[in-house]
PDB file of N, CA and C in Angstrom:
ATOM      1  N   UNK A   1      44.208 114.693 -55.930  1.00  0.00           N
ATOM      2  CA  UNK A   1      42.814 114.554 -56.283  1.00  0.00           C
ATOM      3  C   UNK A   1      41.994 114.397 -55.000  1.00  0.00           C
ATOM      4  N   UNK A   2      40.437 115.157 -54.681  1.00  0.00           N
ATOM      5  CA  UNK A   2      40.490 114.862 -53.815  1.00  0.00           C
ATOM      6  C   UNK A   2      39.099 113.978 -53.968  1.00  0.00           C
ATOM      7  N   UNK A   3      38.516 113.774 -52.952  1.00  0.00           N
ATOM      8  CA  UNK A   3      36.945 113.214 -52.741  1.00  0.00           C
ATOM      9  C   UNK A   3      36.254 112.673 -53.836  1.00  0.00           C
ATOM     10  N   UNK A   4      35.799 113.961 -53.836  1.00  0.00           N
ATOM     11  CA  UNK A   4      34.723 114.463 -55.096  1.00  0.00           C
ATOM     12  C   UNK A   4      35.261 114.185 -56.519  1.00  0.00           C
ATOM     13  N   UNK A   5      36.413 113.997 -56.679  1.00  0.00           N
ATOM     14  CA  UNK A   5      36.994 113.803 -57.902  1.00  0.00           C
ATOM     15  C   UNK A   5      37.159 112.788 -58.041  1.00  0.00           C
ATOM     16  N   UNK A   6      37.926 112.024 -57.507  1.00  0.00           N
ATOM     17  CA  UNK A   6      37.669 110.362 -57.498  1.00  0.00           C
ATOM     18  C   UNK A   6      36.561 109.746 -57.849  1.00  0.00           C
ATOM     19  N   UNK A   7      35.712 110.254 -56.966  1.00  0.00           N
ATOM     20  CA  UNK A   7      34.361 109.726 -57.184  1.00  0.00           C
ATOM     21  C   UNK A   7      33.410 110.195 -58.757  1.00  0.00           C
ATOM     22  N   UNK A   8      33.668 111.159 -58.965  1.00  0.00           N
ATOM     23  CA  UNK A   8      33.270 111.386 -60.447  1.00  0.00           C
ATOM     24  C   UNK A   8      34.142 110.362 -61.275  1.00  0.00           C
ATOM     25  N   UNK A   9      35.722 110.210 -60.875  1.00  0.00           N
ATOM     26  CA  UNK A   9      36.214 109.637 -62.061  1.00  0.00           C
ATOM     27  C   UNK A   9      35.548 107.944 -62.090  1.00  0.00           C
ATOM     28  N   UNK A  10      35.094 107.439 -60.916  1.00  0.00           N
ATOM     29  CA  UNK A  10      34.724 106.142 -60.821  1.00  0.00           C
ATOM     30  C   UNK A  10      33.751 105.729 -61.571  1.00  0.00           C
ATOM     31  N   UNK A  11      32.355 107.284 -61.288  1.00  0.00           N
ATOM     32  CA  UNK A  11      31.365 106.757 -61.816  1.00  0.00           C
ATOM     33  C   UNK A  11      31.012 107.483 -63.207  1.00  0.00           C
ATOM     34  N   UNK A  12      32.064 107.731 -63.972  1.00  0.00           N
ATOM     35  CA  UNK A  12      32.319 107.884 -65.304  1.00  0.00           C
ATOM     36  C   UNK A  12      33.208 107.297 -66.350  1.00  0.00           C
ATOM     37  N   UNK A  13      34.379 106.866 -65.617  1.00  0.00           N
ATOM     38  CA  UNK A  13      35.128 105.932 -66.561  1.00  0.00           C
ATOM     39  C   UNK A  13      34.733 104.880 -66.616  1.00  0.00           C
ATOM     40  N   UNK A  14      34.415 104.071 -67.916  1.00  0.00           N
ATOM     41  CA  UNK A  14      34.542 102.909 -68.365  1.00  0.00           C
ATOM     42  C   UNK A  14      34.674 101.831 -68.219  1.00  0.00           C
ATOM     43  N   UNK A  15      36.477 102.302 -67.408  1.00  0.00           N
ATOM     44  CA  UNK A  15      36.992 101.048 -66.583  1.00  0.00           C
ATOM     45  C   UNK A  15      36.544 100.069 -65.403  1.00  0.00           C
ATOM     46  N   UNK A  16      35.659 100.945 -65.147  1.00  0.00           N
ATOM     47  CA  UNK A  16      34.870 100.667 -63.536  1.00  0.00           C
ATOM     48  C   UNK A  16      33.234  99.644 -64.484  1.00  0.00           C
ATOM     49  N   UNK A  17      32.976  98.611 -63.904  1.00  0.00           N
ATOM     50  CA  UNK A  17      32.016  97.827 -64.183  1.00  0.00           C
ATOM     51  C   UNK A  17      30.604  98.683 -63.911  1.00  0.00           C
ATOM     52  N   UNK A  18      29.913  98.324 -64.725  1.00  0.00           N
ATOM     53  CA  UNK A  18      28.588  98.772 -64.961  1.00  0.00           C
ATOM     54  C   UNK A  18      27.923  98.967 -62.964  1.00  0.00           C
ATOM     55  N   UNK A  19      28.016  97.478 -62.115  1.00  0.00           N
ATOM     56  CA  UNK A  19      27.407  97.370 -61.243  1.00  0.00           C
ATOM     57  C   UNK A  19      28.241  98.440 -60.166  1.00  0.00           C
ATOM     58  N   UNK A  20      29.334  98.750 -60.022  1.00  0.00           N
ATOM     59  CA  UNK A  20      29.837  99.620 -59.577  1.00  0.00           C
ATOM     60  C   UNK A  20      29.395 100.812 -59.758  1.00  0.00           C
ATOM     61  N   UNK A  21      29.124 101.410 -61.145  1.00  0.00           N
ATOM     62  CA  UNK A  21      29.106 102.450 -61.532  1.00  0.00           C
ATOM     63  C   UNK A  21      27.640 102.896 -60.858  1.00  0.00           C
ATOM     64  N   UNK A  22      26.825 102.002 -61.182  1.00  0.00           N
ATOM     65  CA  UNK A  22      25.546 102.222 -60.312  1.00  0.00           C
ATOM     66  C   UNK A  22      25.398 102.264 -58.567  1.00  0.00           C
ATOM     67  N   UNK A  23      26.072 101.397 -58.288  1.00  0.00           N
ATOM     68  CA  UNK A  23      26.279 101.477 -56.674  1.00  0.00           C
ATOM     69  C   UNK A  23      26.669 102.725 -56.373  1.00  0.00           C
ATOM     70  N   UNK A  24      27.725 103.511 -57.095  1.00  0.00           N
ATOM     71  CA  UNK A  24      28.047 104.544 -56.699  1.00  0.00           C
ATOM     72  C   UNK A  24      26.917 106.108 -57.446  1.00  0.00           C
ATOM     73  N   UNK A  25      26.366 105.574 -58.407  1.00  0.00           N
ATOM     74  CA  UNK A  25      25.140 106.763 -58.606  1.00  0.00           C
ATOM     75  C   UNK A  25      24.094 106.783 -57.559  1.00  0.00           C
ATOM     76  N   UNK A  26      23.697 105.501 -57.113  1.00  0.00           N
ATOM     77  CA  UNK A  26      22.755 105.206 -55.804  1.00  0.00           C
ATOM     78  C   UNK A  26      23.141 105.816 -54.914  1.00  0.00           C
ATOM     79  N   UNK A  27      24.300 106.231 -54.563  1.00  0.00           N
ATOM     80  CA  UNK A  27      24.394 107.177 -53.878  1.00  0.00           C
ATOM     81  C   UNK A  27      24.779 108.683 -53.883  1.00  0.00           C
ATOM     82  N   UNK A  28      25.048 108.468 -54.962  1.00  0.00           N
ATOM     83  CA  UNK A  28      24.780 110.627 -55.506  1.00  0.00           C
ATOM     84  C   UNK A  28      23.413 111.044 -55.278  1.00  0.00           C
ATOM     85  N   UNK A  29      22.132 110.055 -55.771  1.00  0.00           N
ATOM     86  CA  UNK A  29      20.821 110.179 -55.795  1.00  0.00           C
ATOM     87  C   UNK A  29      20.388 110.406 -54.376  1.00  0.00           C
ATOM     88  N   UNK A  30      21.084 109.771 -53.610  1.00  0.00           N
ATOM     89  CA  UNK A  30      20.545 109.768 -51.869  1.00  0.00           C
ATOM     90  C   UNK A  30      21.032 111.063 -51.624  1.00  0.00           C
ATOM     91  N   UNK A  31      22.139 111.483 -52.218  1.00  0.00           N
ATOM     92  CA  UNK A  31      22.819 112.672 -51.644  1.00  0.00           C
ATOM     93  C   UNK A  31      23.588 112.248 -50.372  1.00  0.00           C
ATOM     94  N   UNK A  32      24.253 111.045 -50.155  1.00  0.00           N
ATOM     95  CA  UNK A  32      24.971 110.718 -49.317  1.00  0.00           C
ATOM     96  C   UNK A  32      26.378 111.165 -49.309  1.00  0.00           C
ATOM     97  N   UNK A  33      26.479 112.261 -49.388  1.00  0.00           N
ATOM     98  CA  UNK A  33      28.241 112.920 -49.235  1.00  0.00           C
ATOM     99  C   UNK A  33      28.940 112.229 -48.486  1.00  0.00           C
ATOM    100  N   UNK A  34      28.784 111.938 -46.872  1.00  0.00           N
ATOM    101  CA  UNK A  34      29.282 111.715 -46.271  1.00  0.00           C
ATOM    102  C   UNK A  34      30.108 110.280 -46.434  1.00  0.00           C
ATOM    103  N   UNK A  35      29.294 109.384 -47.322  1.00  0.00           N
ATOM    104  CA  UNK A  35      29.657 108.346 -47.725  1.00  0.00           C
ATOM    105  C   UNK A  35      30.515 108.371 -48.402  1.00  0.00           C
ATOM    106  N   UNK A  36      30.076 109.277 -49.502  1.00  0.00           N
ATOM    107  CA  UNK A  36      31.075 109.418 -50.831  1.00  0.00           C
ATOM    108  C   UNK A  36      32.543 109.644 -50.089  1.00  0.00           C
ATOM    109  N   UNK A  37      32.579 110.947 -49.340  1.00  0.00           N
ATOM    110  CA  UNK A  37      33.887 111.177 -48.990  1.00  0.00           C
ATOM    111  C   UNK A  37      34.366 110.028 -47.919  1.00  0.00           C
ATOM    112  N   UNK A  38      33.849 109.094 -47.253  1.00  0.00           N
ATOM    113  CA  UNK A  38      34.902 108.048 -46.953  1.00  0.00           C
ATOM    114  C   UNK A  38      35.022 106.760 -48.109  1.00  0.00           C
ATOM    115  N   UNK A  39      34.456 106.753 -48.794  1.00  0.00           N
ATOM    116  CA  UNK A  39      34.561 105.869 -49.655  1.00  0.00           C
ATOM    117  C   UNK A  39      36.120 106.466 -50.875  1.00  0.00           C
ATOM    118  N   UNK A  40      35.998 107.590 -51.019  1.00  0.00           N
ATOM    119  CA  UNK A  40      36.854 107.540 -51.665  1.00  0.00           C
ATOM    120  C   UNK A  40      38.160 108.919 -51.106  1.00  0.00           C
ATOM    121  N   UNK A  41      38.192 109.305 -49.588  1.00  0.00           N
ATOM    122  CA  UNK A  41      39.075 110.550 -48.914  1.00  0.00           C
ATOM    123  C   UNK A  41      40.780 109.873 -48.803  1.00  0.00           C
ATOM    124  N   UNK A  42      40.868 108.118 -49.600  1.00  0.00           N
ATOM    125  CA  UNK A  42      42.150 107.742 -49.363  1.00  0.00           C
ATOM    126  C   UNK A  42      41.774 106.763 -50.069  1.00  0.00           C
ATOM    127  N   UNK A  43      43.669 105.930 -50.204  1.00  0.00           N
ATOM    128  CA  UNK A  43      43.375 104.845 -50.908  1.00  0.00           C
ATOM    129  C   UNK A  43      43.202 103.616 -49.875  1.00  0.00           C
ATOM    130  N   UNK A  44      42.479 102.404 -49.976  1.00  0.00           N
ATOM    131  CA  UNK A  44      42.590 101.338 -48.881  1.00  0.00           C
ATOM    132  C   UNK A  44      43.826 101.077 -48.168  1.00  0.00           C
ATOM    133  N   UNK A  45      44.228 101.552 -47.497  1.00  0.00           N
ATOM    134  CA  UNK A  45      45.981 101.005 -46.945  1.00  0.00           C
ATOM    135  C   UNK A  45      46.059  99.669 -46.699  1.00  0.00           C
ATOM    136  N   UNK A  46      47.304  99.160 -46.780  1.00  0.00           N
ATOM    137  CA  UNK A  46      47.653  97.959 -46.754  1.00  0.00           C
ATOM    138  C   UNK A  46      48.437  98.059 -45.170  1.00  0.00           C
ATOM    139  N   UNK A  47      47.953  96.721 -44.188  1.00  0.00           N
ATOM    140  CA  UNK A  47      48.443  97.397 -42.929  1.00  0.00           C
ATOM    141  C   UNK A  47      49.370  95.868 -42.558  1.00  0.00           C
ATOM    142  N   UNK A  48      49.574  95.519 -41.188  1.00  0.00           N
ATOM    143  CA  UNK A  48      50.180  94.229 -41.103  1.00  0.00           C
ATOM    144  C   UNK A  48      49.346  93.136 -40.995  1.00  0.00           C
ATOM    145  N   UNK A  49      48.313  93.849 -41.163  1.00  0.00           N
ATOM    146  CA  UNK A  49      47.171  92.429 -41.443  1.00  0.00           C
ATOM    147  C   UNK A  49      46.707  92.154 -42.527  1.00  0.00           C
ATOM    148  N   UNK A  50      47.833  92.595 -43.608  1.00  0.00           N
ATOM    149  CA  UNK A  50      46.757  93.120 -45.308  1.00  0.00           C
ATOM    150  C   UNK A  50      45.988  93.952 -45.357  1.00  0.00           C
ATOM    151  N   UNK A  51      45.706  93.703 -46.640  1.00  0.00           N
ATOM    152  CA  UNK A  51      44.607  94.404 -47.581  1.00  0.00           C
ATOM    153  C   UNK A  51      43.472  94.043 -46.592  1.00  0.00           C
ATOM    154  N   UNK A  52      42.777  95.305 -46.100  1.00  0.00           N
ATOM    155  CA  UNK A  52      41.656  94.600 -45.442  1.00  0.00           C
ATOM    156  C   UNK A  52      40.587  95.954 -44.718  1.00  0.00           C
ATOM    157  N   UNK A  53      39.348  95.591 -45.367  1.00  0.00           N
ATOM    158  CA  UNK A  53      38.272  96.721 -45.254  1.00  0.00           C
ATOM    159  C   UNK A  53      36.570  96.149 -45.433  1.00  0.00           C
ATOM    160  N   UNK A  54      36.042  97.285 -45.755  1.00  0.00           N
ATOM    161  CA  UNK A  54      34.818  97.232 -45.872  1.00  0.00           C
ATOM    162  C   UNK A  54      34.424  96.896 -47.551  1.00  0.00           C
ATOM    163  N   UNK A  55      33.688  96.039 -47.421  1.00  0.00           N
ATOM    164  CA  UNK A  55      33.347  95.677 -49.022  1.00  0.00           C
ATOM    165  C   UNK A  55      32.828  96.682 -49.604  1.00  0.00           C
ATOM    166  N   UNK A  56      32.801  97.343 -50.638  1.00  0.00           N
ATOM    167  CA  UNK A  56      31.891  97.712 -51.748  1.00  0.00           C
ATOM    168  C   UNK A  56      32.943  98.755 -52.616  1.00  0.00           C
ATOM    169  N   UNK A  57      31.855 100.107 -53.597  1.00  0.00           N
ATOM    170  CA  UNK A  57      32.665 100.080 -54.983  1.00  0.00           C
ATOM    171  C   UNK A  57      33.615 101.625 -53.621  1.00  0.00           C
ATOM    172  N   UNK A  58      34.728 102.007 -54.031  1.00  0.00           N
ATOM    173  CA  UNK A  58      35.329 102.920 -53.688  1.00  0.00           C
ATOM    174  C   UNK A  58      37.026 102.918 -53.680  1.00  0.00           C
ATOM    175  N   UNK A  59      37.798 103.695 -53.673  1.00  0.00           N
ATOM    176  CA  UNK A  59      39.116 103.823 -53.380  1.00  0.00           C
ATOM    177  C   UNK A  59      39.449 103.149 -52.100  1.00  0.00           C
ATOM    178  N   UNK A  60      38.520 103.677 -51.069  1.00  0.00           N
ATOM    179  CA  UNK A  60      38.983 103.000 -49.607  1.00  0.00           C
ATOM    180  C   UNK A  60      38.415 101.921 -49.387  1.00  0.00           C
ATOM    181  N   UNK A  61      37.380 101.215 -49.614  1.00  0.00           N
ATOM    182  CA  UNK A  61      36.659  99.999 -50.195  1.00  0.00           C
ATOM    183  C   UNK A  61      37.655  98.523 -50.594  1.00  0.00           C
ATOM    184  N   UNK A  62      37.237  97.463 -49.919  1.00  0.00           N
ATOM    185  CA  UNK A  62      37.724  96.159 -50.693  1.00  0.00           C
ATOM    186  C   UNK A  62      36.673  96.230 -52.122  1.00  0.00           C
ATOM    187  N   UNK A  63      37.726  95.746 -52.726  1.00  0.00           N
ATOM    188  CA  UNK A  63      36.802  95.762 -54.128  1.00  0.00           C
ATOM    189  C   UNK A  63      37.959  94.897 -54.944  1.00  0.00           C
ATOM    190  N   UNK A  64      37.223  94.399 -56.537  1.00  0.00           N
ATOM    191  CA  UNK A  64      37.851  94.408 -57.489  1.00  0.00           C
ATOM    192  C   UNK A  64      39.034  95.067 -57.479  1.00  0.00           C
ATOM    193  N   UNK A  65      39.034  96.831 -57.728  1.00  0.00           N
ATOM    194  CA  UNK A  65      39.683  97.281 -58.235  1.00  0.00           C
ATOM    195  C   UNK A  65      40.996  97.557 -57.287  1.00  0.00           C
ATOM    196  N   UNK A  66      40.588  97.772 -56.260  1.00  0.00           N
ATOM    197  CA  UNK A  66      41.530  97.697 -55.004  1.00  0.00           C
ATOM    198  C   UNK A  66      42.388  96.817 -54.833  1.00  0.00           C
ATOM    199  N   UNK A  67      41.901  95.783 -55.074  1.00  0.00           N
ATOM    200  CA  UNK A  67      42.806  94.048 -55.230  1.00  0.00           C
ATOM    201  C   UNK A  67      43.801  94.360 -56.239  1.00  0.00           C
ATOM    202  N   UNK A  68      43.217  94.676 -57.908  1.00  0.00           N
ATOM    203  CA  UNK A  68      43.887  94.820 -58.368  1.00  0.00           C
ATOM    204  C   UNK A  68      45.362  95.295 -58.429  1.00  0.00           C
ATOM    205  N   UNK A  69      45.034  96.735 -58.413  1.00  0.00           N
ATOM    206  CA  UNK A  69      46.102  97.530 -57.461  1.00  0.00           C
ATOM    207  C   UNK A  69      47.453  97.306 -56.365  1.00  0.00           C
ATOM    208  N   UNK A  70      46.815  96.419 -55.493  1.00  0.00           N
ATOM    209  CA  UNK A  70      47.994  95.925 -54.833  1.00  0.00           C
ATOM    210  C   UNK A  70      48.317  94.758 -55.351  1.00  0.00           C
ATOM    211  N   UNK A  71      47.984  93.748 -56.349  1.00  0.00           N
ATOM    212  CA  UNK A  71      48.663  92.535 -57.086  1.00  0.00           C
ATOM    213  C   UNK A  71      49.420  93.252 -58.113  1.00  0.00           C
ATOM    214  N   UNK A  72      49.126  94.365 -58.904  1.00  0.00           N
ATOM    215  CA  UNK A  72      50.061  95.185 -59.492  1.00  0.00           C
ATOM    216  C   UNK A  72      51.052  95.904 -58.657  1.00  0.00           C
ATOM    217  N   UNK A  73      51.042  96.181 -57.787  1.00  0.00           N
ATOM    218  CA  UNK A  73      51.658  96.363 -56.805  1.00  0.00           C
ATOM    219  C   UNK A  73      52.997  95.548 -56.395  1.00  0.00           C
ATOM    220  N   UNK A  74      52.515  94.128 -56.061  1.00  0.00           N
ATOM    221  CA  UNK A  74      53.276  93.434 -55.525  1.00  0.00           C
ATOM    222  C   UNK A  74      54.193  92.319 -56.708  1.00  0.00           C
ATOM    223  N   UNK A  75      53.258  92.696 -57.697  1.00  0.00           N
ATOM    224  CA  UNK A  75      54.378  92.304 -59.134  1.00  0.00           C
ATOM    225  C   UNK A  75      55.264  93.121 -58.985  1.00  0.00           C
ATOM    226  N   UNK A  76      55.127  94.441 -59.316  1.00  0.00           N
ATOM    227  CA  UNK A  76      56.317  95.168 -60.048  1.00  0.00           C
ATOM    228  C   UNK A  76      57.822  94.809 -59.180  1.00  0.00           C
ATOM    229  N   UNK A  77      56.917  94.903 -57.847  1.00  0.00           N
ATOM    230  CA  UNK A  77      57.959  95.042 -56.432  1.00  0.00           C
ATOM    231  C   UNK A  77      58.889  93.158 -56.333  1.00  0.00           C
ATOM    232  N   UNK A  78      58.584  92.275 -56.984  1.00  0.00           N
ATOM    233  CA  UNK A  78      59.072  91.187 -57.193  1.00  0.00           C
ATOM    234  C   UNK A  78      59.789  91.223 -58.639  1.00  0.00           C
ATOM    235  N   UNK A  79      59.349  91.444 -59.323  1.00  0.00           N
ATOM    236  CA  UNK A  79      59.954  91.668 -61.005  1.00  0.00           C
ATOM    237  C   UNK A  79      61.277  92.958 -60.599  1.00  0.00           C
ATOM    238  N   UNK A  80      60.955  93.541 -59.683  1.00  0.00           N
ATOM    239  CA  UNK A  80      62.446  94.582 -59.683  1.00  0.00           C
ATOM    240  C   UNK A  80      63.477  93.862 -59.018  1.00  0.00           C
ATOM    241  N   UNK A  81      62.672  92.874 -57.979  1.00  0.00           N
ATOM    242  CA  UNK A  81      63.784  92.651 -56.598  1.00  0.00           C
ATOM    243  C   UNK A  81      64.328  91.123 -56.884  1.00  0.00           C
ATOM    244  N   UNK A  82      63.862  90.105 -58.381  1.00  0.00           N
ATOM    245  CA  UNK A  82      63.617  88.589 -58.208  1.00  0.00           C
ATOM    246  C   UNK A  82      65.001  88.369 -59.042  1.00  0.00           C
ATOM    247  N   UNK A  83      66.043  89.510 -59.746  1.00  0.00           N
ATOM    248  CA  UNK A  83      67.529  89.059 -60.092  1.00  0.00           C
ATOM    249  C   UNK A  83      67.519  87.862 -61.085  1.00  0.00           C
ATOM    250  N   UNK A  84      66.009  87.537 -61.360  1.00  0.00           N
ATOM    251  CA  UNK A  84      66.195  86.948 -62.419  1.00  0.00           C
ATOM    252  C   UNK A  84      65.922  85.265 -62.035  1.00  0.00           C
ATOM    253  N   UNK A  85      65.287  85.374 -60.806  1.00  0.00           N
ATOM    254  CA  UNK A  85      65.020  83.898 -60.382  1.00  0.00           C
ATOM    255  C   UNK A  85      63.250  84.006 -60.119  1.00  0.00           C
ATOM    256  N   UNK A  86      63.432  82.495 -60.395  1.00  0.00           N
ATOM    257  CA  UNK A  86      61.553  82.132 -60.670  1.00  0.00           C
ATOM    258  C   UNK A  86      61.637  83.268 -58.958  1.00  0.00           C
ATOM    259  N   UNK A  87      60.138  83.541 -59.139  1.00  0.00           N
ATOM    260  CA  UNK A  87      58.951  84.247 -57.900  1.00  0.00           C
ATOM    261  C   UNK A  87      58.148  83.373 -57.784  1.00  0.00           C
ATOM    262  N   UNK A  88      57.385  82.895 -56.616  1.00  0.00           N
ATOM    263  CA  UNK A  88      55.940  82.587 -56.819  1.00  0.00           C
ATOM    264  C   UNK A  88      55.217  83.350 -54.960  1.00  0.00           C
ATOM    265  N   UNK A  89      54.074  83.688 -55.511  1.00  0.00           N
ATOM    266  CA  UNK A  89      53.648  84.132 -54.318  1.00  0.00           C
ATOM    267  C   UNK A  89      51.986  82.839 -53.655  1.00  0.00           C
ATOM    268  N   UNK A  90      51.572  83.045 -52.262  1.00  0.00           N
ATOM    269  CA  UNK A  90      50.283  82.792 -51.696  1.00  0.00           C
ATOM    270  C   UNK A  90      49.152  83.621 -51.821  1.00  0.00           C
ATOM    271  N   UNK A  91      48.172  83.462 -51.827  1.00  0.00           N
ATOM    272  CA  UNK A  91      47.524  83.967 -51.935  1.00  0.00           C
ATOM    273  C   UNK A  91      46.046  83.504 -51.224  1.00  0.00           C
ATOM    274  N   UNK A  92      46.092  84.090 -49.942  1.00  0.00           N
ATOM    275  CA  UNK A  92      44.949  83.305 -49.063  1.00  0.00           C
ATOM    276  C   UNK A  92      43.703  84.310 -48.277  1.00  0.00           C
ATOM    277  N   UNK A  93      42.424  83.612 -48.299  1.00  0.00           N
ATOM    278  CA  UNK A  93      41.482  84.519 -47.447  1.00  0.00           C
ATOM    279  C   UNK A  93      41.145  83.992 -45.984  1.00  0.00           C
ATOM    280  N   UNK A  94      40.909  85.042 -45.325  1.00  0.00           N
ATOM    281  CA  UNK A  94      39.704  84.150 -44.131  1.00  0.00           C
ATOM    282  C   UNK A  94      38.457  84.501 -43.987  1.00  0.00           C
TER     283      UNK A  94
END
């Protein structure tokens, strides 16, 4: 999927909160492409410093949905690897 598609699917599905959905029409209206395509040309990578970016609504974006994503993420990857013993994880900002 690339750019442009993402970004339609954001600011049409449902799933995505009303205030998002608008942040990201505010900028179809500007005609800000350039935005659009870094906001959504990848997903946020996770590096050795974490999850860690520029705030607002997008794929490459800290966001809600981004968070989400890697806490689903980092479940599955404990629920495969935990053999059946309690998990607990941290969870910290700066």
């Amino acid at each position: 999927m690339n750019a442009m598609e993402r970004f339609e699917q954001w600011c049409n599905n449902p799933y995505f909160d009303q205030a998002t959905r608008a942040e990201l029409r505010a900028l179809a209206e500007a005609g800000d492409t350039k935005e659009i395509e870094d906001r959504f040309y990848r997903d946020l990578a996770f590096g050795t410093g974490g999850l860690r970016g520029i705030l607002g609504a997008g794929s490459n974006r800290m966001n809600l949905y981004t968070v989400r994503k890697a806490t689903q993420g980092l479940a599955n990857y404990l629920l495969k690897h935990a053999n059946g013993k309690p998990q607990s994880v941290a969870i910290a900002h700066d």
